[in-house]
PDB file of N, CA and C in Angstrom:
ATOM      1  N   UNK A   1    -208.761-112.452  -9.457  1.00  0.00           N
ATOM      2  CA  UNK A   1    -207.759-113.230  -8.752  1.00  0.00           C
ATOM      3  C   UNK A   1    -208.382-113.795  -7.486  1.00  0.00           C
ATOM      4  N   UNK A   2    -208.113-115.080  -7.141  1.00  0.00           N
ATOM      5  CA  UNK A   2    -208.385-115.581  -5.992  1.00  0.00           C
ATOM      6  C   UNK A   2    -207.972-115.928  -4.801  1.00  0.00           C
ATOM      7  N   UNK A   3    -208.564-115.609  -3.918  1.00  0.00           N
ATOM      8  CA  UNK A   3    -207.446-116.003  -2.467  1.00  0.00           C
ATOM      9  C   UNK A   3    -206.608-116.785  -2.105  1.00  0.00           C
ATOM     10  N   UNK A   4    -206.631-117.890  -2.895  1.00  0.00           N
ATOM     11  CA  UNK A   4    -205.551-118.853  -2.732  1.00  0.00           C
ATOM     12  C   UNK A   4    -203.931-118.823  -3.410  1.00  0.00           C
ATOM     13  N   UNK A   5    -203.386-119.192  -2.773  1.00  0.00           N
ATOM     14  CA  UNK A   5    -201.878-118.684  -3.457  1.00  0.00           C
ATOM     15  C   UNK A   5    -201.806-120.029  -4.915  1.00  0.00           C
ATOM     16  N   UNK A   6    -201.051-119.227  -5.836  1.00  0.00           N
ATOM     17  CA  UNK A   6    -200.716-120.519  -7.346  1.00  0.00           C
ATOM     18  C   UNK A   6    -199.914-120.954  -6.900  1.00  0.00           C
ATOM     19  N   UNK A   7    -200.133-122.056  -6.631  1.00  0.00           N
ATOM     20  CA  UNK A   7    -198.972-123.354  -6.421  1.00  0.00           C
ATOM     21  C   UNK A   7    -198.092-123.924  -7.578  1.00  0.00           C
ATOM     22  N   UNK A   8    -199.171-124.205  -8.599  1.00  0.00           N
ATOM     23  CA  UNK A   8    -198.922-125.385  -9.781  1.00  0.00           C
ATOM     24  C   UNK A   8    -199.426-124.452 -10.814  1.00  0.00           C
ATOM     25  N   UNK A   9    -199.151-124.374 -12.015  1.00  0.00           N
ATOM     26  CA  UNK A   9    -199.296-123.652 -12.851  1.00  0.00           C
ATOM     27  C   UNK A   9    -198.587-124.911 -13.917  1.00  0.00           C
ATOM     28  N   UNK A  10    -199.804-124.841 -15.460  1.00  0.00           N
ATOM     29  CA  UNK A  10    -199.379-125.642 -16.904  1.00  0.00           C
ATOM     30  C   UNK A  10    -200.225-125.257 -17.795  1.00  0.00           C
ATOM     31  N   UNK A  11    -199.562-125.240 -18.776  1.00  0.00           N
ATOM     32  CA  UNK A  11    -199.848-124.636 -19.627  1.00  0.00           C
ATOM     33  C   UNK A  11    -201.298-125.383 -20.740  1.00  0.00           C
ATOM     34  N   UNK A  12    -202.084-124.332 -20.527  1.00  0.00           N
ATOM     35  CA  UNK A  12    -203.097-125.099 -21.703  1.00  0.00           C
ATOM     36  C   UNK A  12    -203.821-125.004 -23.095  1.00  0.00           C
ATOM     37  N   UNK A  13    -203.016-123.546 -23.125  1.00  0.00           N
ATOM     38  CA  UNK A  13    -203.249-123.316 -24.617  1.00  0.00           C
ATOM     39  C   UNK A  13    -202.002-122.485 -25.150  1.00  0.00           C
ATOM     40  N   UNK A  14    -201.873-122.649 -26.569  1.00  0.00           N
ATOM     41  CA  UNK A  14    -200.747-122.020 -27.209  1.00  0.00           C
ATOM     42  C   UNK A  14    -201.015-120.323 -27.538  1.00  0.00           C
ATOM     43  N   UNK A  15    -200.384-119.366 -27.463  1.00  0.00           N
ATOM     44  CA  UNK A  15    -200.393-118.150 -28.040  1.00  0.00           C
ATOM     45  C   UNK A  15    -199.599-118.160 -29.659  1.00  0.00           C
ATOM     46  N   UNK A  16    -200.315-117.717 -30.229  1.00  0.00           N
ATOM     47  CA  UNK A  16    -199.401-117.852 -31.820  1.00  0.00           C
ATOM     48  C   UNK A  16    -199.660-116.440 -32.209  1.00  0.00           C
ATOM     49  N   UNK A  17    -198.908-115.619 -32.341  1.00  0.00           N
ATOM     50  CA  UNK A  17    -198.698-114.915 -34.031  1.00  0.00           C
ATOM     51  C   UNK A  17    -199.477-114.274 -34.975  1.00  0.00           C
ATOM     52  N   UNK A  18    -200.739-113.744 -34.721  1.00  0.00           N
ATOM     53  CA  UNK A  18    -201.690-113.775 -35.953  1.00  0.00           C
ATOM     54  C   UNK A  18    -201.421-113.720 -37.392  1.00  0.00           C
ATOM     55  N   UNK A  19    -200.036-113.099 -37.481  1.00  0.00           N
ATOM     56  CA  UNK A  19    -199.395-112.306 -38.880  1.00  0.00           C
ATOM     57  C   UNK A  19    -198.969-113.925 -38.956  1.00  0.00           C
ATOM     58  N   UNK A  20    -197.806-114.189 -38.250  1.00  0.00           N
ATOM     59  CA  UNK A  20    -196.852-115.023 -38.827  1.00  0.00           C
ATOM     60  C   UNK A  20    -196.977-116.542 -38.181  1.00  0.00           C
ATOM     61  N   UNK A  21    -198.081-116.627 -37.273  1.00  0.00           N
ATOM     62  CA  UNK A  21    -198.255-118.049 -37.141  1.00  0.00           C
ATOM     63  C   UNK A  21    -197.375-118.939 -36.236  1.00  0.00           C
ATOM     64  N   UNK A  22    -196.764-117.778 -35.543  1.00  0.00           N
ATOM     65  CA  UNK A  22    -195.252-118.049 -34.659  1.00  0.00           C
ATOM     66  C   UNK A  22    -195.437-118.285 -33.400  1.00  0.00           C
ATOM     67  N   UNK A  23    -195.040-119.000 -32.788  1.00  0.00           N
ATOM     68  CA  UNK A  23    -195.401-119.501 -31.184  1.00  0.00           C
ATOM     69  C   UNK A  23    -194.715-118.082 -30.895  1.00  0.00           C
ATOM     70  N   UNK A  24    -195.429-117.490 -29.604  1.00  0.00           N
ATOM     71  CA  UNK A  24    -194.762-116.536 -28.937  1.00  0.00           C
ATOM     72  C   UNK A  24    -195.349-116.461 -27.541  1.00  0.00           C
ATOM     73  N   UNK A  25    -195.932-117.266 -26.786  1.00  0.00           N
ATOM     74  CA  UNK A  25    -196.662-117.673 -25.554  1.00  0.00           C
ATOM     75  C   UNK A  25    -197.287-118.768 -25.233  1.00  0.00           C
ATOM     76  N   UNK A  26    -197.276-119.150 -23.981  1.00  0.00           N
ATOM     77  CA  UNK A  26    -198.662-119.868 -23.660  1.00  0.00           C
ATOM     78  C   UNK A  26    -199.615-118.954 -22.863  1.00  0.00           C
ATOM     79  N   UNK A  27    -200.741-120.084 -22.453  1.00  0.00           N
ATOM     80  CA  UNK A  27    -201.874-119.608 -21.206  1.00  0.00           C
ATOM     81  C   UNK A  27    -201.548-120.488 -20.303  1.00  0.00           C
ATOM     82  N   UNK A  28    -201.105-119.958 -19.256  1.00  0.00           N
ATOM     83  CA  UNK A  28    -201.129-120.865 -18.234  1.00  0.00           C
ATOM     84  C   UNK A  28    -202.143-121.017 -17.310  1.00  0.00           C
ATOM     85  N   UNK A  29    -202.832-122.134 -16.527  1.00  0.00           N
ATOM     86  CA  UNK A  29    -204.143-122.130 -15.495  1.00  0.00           C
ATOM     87  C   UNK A  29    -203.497-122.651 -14.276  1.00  0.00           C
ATOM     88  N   UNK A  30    -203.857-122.409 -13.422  1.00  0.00           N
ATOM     89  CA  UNK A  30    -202.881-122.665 -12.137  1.00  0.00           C
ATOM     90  C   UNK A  30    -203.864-122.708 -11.138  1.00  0.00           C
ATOM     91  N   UNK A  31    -203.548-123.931 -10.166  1.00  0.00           N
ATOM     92  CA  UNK A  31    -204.190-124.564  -9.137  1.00  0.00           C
ATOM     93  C   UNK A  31    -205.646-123.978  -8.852  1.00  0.00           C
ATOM     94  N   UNK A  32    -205.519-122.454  -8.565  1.00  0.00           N
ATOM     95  CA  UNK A  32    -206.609-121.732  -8.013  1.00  0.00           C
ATOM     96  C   UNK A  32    -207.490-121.189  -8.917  1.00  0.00           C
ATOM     97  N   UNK A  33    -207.673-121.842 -10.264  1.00  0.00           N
ATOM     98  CA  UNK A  33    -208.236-121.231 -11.398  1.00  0.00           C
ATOM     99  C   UNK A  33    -207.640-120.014 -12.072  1.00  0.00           C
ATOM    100  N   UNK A  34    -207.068-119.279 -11.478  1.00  0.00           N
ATOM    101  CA  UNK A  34    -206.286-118.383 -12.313  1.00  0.00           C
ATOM    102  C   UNK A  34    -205.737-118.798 -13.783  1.00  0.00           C
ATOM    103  N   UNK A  35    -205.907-117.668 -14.912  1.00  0.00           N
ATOM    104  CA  UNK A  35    -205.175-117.571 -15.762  1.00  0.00           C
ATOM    105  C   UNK A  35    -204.049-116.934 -16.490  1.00  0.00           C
ATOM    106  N   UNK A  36    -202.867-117.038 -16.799  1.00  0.00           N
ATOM    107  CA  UNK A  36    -202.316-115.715 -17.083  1.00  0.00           C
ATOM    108  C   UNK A  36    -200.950-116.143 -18.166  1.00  0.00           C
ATOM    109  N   UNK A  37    -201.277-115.856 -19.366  1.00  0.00           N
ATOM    110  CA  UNK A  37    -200.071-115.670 -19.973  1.00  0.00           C
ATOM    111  C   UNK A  37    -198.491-115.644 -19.526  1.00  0.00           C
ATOM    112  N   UNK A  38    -197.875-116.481 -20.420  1.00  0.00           N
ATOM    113  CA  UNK A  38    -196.423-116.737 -20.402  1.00  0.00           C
ATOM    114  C   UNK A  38    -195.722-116.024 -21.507  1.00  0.00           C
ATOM    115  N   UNK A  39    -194.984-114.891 -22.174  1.00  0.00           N
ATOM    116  CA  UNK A  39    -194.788-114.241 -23.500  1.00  0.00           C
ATOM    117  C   UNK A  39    -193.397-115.145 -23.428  1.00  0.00           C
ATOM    118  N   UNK A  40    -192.756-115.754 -24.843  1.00  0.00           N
ATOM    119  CA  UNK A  40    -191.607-115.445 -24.821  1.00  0.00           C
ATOM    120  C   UNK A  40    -191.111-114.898 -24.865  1.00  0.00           C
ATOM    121  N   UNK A  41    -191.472-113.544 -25.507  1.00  0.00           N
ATOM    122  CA  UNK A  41    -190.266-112.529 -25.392  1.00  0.00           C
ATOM    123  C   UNK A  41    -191.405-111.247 -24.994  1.00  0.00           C
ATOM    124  N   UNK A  42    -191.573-110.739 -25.928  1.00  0.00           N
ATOM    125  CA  UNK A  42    -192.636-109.130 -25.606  1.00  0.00           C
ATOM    126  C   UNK A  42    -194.207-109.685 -25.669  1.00  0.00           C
ATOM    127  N   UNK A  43    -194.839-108.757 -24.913  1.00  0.00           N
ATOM    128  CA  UNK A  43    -196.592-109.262 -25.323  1.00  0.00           C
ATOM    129  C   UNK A  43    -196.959-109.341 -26.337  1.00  0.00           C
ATOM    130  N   UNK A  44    -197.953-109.327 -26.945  1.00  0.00           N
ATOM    131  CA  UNK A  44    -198.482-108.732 -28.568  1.00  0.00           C
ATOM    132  C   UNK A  44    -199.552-108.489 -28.381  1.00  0.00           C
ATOM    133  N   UNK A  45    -199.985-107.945 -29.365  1.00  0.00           N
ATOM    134  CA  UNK A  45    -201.752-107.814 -29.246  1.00  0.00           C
ATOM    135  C   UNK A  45    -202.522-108.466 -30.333  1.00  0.00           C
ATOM    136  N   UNK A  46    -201.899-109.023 -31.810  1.00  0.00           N
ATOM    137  CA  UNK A  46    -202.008-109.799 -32.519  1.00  0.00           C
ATOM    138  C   UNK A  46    -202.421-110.955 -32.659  1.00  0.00           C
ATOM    139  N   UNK A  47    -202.514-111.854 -31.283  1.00  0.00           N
ATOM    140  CA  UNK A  47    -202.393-113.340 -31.473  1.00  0.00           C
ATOM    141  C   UNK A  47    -203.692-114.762 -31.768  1.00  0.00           C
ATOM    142  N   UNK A  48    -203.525-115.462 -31.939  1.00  0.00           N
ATOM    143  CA  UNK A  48    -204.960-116.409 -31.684  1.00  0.00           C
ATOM    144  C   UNK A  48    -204.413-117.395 -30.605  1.00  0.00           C
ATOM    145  N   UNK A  49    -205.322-117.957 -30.286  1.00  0.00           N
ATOM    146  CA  UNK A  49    -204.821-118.936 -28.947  1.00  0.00           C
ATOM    147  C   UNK A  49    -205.078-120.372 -29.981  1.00  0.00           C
ATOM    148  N   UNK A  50    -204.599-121.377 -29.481  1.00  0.00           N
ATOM    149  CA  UNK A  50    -204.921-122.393 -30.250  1.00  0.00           C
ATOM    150  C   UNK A  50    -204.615-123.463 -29.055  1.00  0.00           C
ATOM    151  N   UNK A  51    -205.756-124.623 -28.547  1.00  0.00           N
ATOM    152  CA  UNK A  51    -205.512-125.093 -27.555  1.00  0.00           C
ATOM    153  C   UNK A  51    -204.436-126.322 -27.535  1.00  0.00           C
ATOM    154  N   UNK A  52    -204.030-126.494 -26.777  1.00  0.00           N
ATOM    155  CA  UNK A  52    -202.762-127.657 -26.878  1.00  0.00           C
ATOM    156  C   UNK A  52    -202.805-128.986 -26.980  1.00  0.00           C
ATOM    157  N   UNK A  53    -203.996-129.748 -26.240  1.00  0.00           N
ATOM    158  CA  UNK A  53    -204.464-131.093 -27.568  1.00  0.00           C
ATOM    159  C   UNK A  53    -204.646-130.654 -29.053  1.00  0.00           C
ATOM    160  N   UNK A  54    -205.139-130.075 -29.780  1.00  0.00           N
ATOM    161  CA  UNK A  54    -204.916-129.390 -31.095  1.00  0.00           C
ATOM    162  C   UNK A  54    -203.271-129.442 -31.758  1.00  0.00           C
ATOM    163  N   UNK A  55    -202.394-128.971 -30.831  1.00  0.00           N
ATOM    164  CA  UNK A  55    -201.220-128.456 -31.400  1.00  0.00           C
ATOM    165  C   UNK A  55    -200.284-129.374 -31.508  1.00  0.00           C
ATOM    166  N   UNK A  56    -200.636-131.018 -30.569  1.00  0.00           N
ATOM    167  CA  UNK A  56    -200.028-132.279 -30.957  1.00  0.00           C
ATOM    168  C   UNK A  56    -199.893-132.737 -32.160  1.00  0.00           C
TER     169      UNK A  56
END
Protein backbone atom coordinates (compact mmCIF):
# COMPACT_ATOMS: atom_id res chain seq x y z
CA UNK A 1 0.00 0.00 0.00
CA UNK A 2 1.08 3.44 -0.71
CA UNK A 3 1.19 6.70 0.98
CA UNK A 4 -1.08 8.41 -0.95
CA UNK A 5 -4.74 8.36 -0.14
CA UNK A 6 -7.26 6.43 -3.27
CA UNK A 7 -9.03 9.06 -4.63
CA UNK A 8 -10.37 7.48 -7.97
CA UNK A 9 -10.68 3.96 -8.20
CA UNK A 10 -12.09 1.77 -11.89
CA UNK A 11 -12.32 -1.09 -12.57
CA UNK A 12 -9.94 -3.07 -14.90
CA UNK A 13 -10.41 -6.46 -14.96
CA UNK A 14 -13.36 -8.86 -14.50
CA UNK A 15 -13.40 -11.63 -11.65
CA UNK A 16 -15.42 -14.69 -13.03
CA UNK A 17 -16.33 -18.00 -11.54
CA UNK A 18 -13.91 -20.72 -12.42
CA UNK A 19 -16.74 -23.52 -12.05
CA UNK A 20 -19.51 -21.52 -13.53
CA UNK A 21 -18.11 -18.70 -15.55
CA UNK A 22 -20.21 -16.17 -13.45
CA UNK A 23 -19.24 -12.56 -12.93
CA UNK A 24 -18.75 -12.29 -9.20
CA UNK A 25 -16.11 -9.23 -8.96
CA UNK A 26 -13.97 -6.82 -10.37
CA UNK A 27 -10.17 -5.53 -9.82
CA UNK A 28 -10.16 -2.28 -9.15
CA UNK A 29 -6.68 0.12 -9.65
CA UNK A 30 -6.95 3.37 -8.04
CA UNK A 31 -5.08 6.63 -8.45
CA UNK A 32 -2.07 5.55 -6.25
CA UNK A 33 -1.47 2.24 -8.00
CA UNK A 34 -3.18 0.24 -5.59
CA UNK A 35 -5.14 -2.82 -6.35
CA UNK A 36 -7.97 -4.43 -4.69
CA UNK A 37 -10.95 -6.41 -5.48
CA UNK A 38 -14.67 -5.54 -5.54
CA UNK A 39 -16.78 -9.16 -4.60
CA UNK A 40 -20.35 -9.01 -5.35
CA UNK A 41 -21.37 -10.87 -2.88
CA UNK A 42 -18.72 -13.35 -0.88
CA UNK A 43 -14.92 -13.73 -1.95
CA UNK A 44 -14.03 -16.99 -3.68
CA UNK A 45 -11.01 -18.62 -4.19
CA UNK A 46 -12.03 -20.21 -7.53
CA UNK A 47 -11.85 -17.45 -10.01
CA UNK A 48 -9.93 -16.35 -13.35
CA UNK A 49 -9.60 -12.69 -14.00
CA UNK A 50 -10.38 -11.83 -17.50
CA UNK A 51 -9.40 -8.24 -18.52
CA UNK A 52 -12.16 -5.79 -19.50
CA UNK A 53 -11.24 -4.72 -23.14
CA UNK A 54 -11.62 -8.61 -23.65
CA UNK A 55 -15.07 -8.74 -22.00
CA UNK A 56 -16.61 -6.04 -24.57
Amino acid sequence: MTPQPRLIGKPIIRILCQKTNTLVGYLYQWNNGDVQPAWLNEAMAEVRYEPMADAA
